[in-house]
Protein backbone atom coordinates (compact mmCIF):
# COMPACT_ATOMS: atom_id res chain seq x y z
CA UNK A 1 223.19 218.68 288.85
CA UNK A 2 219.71 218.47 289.87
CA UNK A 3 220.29 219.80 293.56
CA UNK A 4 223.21 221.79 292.72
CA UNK A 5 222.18 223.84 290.25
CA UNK A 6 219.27 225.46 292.23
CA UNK A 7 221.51 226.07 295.37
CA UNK A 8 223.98 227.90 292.82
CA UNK A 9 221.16 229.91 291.53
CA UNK A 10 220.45 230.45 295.62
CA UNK A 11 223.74 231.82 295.70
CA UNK A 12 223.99 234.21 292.62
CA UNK A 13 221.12 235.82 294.16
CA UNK A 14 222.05 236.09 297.35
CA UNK A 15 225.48 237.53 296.16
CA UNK A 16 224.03 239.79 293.56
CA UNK A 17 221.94 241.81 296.03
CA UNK A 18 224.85 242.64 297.87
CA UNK A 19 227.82 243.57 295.03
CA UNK A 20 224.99 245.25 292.53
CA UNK A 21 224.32 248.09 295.28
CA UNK A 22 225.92 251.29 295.10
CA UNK A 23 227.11 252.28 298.67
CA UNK A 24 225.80 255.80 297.80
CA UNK A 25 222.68 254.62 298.79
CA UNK A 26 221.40 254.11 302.59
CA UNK A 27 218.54 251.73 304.07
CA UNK A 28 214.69 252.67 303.09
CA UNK A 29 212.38 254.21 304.82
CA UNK A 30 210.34 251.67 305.40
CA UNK A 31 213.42 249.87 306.80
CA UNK A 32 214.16 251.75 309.69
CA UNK A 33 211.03 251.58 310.72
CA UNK A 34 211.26 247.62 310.72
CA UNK A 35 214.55 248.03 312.57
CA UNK A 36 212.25 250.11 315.03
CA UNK A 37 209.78 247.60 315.62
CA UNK A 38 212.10 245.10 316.17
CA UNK A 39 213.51 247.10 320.34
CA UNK A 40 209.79 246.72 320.38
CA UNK A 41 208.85 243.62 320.18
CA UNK A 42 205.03 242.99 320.33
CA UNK A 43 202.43 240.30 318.31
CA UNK A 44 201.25 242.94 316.40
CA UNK A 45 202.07 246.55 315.01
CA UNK A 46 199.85 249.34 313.19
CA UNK A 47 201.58 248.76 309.69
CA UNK A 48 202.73 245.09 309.79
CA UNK A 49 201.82 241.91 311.68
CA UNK A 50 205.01 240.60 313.77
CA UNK A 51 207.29 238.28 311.66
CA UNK A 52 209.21 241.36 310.14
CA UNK A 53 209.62 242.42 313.79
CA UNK A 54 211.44 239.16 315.07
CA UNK A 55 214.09 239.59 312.28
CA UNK A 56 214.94 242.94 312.96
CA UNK A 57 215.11 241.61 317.02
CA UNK A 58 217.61 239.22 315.38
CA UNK A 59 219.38 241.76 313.24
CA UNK A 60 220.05 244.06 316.46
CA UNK A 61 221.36 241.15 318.31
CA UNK A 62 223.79 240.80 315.44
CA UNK A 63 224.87 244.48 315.59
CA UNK A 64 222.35 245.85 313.25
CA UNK A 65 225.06 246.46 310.74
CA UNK A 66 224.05 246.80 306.73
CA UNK A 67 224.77 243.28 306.07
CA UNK A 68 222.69 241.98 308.55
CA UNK A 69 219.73 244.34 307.59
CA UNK A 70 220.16 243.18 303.67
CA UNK A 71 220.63 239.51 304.88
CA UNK A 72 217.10 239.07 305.69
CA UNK A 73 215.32 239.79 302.20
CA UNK A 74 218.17 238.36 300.33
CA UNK A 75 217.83 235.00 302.16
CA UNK A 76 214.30 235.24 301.30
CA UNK A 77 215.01 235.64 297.91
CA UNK A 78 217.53 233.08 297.25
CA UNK A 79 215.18 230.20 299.17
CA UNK A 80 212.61 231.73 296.67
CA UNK A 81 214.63 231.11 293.85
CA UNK A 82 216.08 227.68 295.16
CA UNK A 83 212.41 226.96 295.34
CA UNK A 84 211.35 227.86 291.70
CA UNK A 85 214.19 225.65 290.49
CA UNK A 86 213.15 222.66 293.01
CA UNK A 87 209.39 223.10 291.25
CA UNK A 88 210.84 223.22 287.56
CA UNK A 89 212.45 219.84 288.21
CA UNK A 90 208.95 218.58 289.53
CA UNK A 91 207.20 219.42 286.03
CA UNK A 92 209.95 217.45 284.42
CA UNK A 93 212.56 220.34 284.19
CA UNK A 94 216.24 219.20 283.58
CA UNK A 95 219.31 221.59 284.62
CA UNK A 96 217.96 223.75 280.97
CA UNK A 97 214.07 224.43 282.54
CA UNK A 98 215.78 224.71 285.90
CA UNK A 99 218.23 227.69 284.87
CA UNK A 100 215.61 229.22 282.85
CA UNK A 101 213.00 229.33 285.25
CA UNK A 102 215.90 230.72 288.10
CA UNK A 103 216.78 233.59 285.44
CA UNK A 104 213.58 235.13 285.14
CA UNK A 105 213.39 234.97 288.46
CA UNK A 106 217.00 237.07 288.99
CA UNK A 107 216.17 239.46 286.17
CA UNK A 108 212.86 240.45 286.81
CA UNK A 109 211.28 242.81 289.53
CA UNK A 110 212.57 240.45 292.25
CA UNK A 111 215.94 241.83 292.68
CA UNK A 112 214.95 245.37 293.70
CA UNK A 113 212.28 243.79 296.06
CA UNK A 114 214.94 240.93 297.63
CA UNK A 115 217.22 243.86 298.44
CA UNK A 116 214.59 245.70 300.91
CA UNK A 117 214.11 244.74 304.44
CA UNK A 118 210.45 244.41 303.93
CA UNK A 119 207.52 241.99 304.19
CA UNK A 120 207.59 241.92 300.38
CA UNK A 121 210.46 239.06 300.15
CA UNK A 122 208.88 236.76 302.92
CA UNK A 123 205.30 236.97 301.16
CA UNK A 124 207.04 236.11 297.32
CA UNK A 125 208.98 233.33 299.40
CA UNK A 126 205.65 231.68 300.98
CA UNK A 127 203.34 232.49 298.06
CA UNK A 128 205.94 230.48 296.14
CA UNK A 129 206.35 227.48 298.98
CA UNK A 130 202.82 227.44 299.03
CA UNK A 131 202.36 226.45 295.20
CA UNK A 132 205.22 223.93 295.46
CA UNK A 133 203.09 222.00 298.18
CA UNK A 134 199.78 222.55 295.71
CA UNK A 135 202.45 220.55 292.97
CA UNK A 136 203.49 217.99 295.52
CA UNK A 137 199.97 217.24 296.57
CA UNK A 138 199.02 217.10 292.95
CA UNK A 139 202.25 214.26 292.27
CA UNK A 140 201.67 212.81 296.21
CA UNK A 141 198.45 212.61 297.44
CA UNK A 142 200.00 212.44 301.18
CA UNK A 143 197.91 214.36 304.28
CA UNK A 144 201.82 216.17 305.17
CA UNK A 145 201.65 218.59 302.33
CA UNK A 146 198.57 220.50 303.96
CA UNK A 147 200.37 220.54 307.00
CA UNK A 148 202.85 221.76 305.62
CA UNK A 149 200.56 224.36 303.50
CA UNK A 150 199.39 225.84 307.00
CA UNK A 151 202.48 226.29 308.72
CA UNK A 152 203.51 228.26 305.37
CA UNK A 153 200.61 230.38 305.18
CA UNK A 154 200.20 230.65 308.91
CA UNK A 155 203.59 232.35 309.35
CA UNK A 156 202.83 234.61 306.08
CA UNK A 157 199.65 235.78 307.75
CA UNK A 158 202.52 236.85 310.64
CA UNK A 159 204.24 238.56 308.00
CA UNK A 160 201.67 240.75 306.00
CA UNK A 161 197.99 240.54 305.59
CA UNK A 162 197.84 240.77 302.12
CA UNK A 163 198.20 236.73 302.35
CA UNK A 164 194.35 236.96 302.89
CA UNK A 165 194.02 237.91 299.18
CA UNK A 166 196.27 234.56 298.41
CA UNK A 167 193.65 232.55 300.44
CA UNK A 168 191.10 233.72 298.70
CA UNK A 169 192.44 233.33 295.68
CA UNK A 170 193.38 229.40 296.90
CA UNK A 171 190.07 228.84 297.29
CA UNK A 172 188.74 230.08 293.96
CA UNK A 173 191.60 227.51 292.41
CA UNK A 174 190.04 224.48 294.48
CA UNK A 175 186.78 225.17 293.94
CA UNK A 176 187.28 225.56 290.37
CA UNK A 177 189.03 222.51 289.73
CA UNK A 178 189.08 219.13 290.45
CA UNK A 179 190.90 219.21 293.87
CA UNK A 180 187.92 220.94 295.12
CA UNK A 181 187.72 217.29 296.26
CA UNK A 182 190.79 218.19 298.94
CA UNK A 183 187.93 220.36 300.89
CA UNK A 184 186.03 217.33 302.39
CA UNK A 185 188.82 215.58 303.70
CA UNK A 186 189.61 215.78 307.27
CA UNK A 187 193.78 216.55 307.06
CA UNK A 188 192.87 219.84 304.44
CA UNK A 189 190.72 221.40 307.90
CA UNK A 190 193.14 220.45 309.60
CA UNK A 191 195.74 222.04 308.52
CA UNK A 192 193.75 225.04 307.72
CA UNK A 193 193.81 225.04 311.45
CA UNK A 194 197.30 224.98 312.04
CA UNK A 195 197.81 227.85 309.82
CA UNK A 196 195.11 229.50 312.37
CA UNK A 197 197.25 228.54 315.41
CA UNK A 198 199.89 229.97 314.48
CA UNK A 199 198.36 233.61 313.01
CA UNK A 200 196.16 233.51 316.48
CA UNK A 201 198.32 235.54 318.70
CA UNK A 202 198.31 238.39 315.94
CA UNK A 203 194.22 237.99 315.59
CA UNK A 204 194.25 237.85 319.56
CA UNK A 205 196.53 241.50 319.30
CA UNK A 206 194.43 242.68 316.73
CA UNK A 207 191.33 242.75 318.37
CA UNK A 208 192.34 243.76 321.83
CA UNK A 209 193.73 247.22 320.13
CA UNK A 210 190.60 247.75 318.21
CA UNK A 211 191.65 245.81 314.81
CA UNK A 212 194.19 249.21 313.70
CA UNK A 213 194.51 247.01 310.88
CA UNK A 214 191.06 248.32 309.81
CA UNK A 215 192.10 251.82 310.16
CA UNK A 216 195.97 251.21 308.39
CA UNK A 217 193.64 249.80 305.22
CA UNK A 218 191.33 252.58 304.88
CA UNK A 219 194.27 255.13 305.17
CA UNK A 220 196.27 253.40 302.48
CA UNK A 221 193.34 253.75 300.61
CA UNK A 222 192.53 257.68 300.81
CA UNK A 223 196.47 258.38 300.62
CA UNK A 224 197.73 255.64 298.17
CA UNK A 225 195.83 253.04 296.46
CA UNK A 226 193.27 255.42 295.06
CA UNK A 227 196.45 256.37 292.82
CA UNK A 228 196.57 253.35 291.56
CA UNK A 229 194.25 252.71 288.09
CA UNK A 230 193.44 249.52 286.49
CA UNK A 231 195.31 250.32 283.64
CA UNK A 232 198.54 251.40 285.46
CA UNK A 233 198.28 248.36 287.79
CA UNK A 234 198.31 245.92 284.48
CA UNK A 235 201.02 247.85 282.85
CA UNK A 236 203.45 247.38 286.28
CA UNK A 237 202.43 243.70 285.55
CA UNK A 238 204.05 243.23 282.25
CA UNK A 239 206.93 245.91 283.21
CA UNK A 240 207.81 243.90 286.79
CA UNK A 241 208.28 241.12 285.25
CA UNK A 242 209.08 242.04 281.11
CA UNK A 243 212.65 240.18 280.99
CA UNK A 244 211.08 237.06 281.71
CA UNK A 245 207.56 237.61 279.66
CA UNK A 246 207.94 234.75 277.41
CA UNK A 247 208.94 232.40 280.29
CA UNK A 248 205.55 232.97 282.64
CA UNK A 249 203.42 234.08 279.86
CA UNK A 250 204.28 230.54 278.57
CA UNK A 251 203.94 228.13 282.07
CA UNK A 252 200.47 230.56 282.45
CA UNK A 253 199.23 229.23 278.55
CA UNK A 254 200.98 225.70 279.48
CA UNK A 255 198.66 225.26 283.15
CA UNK A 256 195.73 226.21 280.40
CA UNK A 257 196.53 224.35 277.36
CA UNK A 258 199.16 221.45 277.68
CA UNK A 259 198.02 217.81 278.27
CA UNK A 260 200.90 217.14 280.56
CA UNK A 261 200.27 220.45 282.82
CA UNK A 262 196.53 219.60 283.10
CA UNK A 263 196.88 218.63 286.88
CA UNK A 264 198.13 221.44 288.00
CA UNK A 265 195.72 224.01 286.19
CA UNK A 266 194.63 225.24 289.48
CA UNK A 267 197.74 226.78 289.54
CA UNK A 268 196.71 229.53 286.82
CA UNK A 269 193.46 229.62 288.29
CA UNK A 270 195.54 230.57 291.91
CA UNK A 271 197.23 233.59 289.49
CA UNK A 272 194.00 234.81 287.86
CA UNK A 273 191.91 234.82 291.12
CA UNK A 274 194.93 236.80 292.58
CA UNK A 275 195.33 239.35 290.00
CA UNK A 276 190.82 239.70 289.58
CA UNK A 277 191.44 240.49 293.80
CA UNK A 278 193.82 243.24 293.51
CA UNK A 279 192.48 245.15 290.57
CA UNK A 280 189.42 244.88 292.19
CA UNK A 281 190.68 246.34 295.86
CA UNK A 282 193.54 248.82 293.61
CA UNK A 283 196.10 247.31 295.91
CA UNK A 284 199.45 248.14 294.58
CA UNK A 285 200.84 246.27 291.33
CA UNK A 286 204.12 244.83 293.78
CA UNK A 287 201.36 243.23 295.56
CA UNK A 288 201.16 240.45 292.62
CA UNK A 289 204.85 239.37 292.26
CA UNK A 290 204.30 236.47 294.72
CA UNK A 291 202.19 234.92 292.34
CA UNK A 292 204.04 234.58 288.85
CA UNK A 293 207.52 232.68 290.88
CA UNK A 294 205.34 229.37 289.90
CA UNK A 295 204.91 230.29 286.61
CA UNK A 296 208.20 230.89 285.64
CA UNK A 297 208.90 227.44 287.14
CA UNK A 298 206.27 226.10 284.63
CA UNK A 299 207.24 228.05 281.80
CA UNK A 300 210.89 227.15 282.44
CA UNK A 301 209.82 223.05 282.39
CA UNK A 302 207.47 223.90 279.18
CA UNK A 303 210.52 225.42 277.34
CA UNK A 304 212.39 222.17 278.41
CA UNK A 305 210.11 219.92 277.00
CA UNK A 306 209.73 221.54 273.77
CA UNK A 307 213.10 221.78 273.19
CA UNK A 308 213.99 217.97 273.95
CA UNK A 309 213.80 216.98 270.82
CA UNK A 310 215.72 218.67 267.54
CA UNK A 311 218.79 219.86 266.56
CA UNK A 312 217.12 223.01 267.52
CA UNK A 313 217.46 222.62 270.76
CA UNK A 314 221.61 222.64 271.03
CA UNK A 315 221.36 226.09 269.43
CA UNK A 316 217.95 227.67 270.75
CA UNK A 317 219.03 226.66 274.76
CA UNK A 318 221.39 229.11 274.77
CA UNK A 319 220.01 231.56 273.22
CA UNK A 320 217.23 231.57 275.41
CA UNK A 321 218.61 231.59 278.22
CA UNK A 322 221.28 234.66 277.58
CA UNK A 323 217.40 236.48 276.47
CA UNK A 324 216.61 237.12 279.71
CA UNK A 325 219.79 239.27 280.56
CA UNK A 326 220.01 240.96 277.58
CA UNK A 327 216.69 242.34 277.99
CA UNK A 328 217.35 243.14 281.29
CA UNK A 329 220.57 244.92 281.23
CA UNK A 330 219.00 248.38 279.45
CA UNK A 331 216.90 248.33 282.97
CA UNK A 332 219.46 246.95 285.50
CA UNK A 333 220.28 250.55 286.69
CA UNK A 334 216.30 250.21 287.58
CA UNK A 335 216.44 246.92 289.40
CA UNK A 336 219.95 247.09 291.35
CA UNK A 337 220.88 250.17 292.74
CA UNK A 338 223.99 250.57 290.87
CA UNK A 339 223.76 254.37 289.66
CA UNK A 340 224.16 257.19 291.69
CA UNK A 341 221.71 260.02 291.45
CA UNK A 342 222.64 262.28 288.77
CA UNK A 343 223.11 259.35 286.45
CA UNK A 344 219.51 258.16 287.60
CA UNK A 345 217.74 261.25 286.66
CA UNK A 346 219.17 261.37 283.15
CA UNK A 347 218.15 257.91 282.97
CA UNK A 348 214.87 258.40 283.69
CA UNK A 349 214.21 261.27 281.23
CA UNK A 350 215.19 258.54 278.57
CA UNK A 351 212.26 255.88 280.20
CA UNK A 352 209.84 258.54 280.74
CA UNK A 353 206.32 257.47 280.05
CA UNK A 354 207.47 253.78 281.52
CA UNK A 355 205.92 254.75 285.12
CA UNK A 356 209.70 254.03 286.06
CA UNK A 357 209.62 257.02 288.13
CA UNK A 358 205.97 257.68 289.39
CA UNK A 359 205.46 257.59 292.67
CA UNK A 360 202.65 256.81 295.25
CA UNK A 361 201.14 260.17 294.31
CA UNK A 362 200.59 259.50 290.75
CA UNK A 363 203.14 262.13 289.74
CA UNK A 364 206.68 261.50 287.88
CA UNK A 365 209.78 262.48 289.81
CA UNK A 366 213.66 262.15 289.10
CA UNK A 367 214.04 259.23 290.60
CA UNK A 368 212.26 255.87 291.25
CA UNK A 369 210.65 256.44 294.92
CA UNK A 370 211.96 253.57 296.52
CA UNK A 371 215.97 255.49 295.62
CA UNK A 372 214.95 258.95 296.72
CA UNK A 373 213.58 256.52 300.02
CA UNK A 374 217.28 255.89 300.14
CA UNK A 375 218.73 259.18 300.78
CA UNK A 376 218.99 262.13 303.40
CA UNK A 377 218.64 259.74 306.66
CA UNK A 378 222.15 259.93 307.51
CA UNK A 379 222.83 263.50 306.98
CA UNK A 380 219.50 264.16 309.36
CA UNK A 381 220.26 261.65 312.26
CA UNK A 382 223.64 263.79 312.62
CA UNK A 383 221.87 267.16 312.09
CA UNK A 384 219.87 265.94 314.97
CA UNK A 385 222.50 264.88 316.96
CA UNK A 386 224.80 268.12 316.47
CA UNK A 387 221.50 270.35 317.73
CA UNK A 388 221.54 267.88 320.90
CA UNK A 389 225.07 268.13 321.56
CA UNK A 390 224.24 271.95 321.12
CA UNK A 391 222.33 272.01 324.29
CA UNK A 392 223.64 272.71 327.81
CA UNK A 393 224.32 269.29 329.49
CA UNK A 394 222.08 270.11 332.81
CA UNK A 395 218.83 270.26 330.26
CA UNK A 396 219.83 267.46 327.90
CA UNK A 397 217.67 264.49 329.38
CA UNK A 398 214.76 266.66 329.59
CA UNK A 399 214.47 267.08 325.75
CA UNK A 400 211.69 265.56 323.20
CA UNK A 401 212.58 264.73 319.70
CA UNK A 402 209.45 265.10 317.97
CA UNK A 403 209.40 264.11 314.05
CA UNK A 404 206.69 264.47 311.30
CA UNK A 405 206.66 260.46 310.29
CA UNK A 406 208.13 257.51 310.71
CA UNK A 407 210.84 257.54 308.82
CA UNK A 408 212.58 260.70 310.21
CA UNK A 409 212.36 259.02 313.73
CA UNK A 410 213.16 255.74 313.24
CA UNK A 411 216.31 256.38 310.94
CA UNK A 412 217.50 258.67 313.74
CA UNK A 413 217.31 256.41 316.08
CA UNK A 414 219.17 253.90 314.04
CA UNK A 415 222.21 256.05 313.31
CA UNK A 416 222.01 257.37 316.91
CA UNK A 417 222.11 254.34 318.24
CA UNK A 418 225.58 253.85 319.65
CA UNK A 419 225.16 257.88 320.76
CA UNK A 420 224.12 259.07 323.78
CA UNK A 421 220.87 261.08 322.84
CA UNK A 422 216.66 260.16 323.48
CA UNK A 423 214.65 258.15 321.03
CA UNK A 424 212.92 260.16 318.52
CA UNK A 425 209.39 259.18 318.54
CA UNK A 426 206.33 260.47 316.58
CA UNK A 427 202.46 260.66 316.40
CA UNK A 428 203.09 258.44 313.15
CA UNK A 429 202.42 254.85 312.94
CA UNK A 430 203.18 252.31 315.42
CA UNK A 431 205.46 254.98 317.42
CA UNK A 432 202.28 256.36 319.15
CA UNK A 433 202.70 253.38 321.65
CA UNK A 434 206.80 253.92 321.99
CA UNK A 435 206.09 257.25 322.88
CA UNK A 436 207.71 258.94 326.20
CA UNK A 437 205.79 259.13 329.14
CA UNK A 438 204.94 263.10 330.06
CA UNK A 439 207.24 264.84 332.46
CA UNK A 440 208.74 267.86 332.61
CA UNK A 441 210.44 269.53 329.10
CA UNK A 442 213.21 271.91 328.72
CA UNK A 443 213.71 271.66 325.34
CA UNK A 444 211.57 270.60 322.06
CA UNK A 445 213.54 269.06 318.80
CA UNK A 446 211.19 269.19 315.37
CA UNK A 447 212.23 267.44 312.74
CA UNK A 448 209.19 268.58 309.94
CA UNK A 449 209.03 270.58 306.89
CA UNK A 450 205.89 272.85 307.97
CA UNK A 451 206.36 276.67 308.44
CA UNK A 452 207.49 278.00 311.97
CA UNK A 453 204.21 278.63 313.45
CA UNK A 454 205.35 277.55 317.05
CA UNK A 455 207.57 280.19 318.44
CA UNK A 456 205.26 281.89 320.71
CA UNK A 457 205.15 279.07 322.72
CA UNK A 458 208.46 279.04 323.22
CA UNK A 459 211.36 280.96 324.86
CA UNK A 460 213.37 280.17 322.22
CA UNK A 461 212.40 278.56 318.58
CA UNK A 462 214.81 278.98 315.99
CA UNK A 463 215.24 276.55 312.60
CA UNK A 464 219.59 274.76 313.11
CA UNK A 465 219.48 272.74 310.21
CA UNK A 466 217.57 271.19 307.11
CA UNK A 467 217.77 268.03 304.83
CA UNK A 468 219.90 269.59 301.79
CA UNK A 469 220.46 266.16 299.96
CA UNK A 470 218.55 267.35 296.23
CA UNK A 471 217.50 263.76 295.66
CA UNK A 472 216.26 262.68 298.91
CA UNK A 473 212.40 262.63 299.19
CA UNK A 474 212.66 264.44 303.10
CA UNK A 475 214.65 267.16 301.31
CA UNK A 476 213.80 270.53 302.99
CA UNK A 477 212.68 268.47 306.60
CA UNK A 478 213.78 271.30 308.97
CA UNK A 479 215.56 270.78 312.46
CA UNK A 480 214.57 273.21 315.12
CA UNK A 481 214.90 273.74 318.15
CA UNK A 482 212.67 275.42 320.86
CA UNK A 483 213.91 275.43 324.19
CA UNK A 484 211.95 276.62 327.63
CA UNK A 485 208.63 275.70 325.92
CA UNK A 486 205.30 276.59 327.80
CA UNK A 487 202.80 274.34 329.48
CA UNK A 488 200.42 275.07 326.49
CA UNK A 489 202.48 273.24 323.97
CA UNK A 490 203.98 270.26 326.39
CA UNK A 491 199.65 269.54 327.31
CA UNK A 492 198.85 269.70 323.59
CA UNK A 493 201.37 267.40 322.38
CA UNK A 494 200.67 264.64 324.71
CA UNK A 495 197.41 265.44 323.88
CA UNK A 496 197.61 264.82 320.24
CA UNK A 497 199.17 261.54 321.07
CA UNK A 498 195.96 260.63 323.25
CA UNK A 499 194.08 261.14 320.60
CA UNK A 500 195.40 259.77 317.85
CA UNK A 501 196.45 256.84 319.58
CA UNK A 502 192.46 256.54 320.60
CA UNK A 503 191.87 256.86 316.61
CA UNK A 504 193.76 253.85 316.21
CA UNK A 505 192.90 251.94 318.68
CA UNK A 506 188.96 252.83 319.24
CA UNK A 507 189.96 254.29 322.88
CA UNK A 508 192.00 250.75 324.42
């Protein structure tokens, strides 16, 4: 029972993400982009560091179907979860602690996060690892566990570089604590350096592009995280993870206050640290969920050992463990993507107030972001396509698809990509280094939503189509066309992509 039970939990969330989506839904945003990265594969990337790059190489190779997109986060998240129940059983959880601490883990915040292609589910995944190897160090005083420690954290740094708030956040716990012993001993610096090794080729991209990662933080700042408040970011906390309150709340007061736990308090020193970091540097509240998975594995083995003893216990186990779903099921249609739109938006009338359906900007809309991410991408890529077709074939390959961001060009070029048509490209993100190559142009296709201020440069601009989905965020993204377009407008579009590639990149 005590291997099988976290390998079944491993499988109800791998399954779950799959049969609780509504196929009304398509991939995010932020997905395609991924999917993008990964015909372009490089050791680094304006957004992201490689790792999410590799599996979306992998996920091509397998077709690039929707199974194989979703399989990536929802492996992620079922090793996560395998992992929470592995640490349970460490703190002296039996199969009770072990299936508690695995159902906060399915019915909080995680499931809508293990369902995106996204860094997000790699990060949660290693965060977790990471404080496993902190327990087994604690229990097994063997030099393999900091190996082990920087192979985990070197391939997180690959993933996103928010792992640098972890490690500073690691080092708060050891200081504070006993193990600050660990940080004279030879095999700690060692595998410090592993972790190094492997994160090197990234660092090595990094700073022969001009460290864009520099840029892509200061950006996110101006255009995001100064939307996010102190207040908001603590009320996401308690939200993101409310079904299963009462299970980390507890393994956080257990690392703090029970004799037995006292070994491992760096562990709630590791979540405080974390949390002080990002309210501190407004990073966005999803940017904490990779540190309560060890919590809930504590809580879960606190619970256990409470309830050991007592007739209690045969009628509270139950009940505690059914708590979880019950108080998740009034916000499942929030987690899994089960509704369709109209039932969403009536929905979120009845939750407003929660910050349910605010978005980056700080505003309320009808639905949660991440859905309305989920809509419209289809219906454009074949708007696109159809203006293509429209054109004579002698001027065809001689046509630029120009779009606004990066999620109107890469989720073109995904559903385009058994068609015969050129890659969209765009002056946003990593796509300034995909883009084409000047040469001649007999035709110009826009995909934006700003007014039609271009004509005169063309010998024919007219609008062909528009996003009409109502719920998708690019509704109103316009499709036009311009065909014989003047030298004026070919020299200042490649020189906008001079330039704000040399914004990125410091002029390499």
């Amino acid at each position: 029972m005590k291997r099988a039970l976290p390998l079944l939990l491993a499988l109800i969330k791998f399954a779950s993400g799959l049969l609780l989506a509504s196929p009304v839904y398509e991939l995010h945003r932020d997905e395609y982009l991924y999917l993008e990265q990964g015909r372009h594969l490089a050791w680094g990337y304006l957004e992201v560091p490689p790792l999410i790059a590799a599996q979306a190489w992998l996920t091509h190779l397998l077709g690039g179907s929707y199974f194989w997109v979703k399989f990536w986060p929802l492996l992620w998240g079922a090793l996560t979860v395998y992992v929470v129940a592995r640490l349970a059983a460490r703190l002296g959880a039996g199969w009770f602690g072990q299936a508690l601490a695995g159902a906060g883990y399915l019915v909080a915040g995680y499931a809508r996060l293990n369902f995106l292609f996204q860094p997000n589910s790699f990060e949660v995944f290693a965060f977790t690892l990471a404080g496993y190897l902190l327990v087994r160090h604690v229990q097994d005083p063997h030099p393999r566990w900091w190996y082990g420690l920087g192979v985990v954290l070197g391939l997180s740094f690959l993933n996103k570089y928010t792992t640098f708030f972890f490690v500073a956040a690691l080092g708060a716990a050891l200081l504070l604590t006993p193990q600050r012993r660990v940080l004279t001993t030879r095999h700690f610096w060692l595998g410090a350096a592993l972790g190094l090794l492997i994160f090197a080729p990234s660092i090595g991209w990094q700073l022969t592009h001009g460290i864009p990662f520099l840029r892509h933080m200061s950006k996110l700042q101006e255009s995001q995280l100064v939307h996010v408040s102190v207040a908001d970011f603590w009320k996401d906390q308690l939200l993101m993870c409310f079904p299963a309150l009462w299970i980390w709340l507890a393994g956080l007061l257990a690392l703090l206050l029970y004799r037995p736990f006292r070994p491992y308090r760096g562990l709630a020193v590791l979540w405080a640290a974390g949390l002080l970091l990002l309210t501190l540097l407004h990073g966005k509240s999803y940017y904490a969920l990779g540190y309560y998975p060890v919590l809930l594995a504590c809580g879960g083995a606190w619970w256990e050992q409470q309830l050991a003893c007592g007739r209690w216990g045969v009628y509270l186990r139950p009940a505690l463990l059914a708590l979880p779903v019950l108080i998740m099921l009034p916000l499942a249609p929030f987690v899994f993507t089960l509704w369709p739109p109209t039932a969403m938006e009536a929905l979120g009338r009845r939750y407003a107030g929660m910050g349910l359906t605010r978005w980056e900007d700080g505003q309320e809309h009808p639905l949660p972001q991440d859905y309305a991410d989920m809509l419209g991408w289809r219906e454009m890529a074949d708007k696109t396509y159809q203006v293509y077709q429209s054109l004579p074939d002698s001027t065809r390959l001689r046509t630029l698809i120009l779009c606004a961001n990066y999620g109107q060009a890469s989720a073109i070029n995904y559903f385009n990509r058994h068609r015969a048509i050129p890659a969209a490209t765009s002056f946003n993100g990593s796509f300034l280094f995909w883009f084409a190559p000047p040469r001649p142009l007999r035709n110009l296709i826009i995909v934006d939503d700003e007014p039609d201020s271009l004509a005169s440069y063309f010998g024919s601009y007219r609008r062909r189509a528009e996003v009409l989905n109502p719920y998708a965020r690019e509704r109103g993204t316009r499709i036009t066309l311009g065909t014989e377009p003047n030298q004026a407008i070919i020299d200042t579009i490649y020189a906008e992509h001079r330039r704000e590639l040399a914004s990125w990149t410091n002029g390499r």
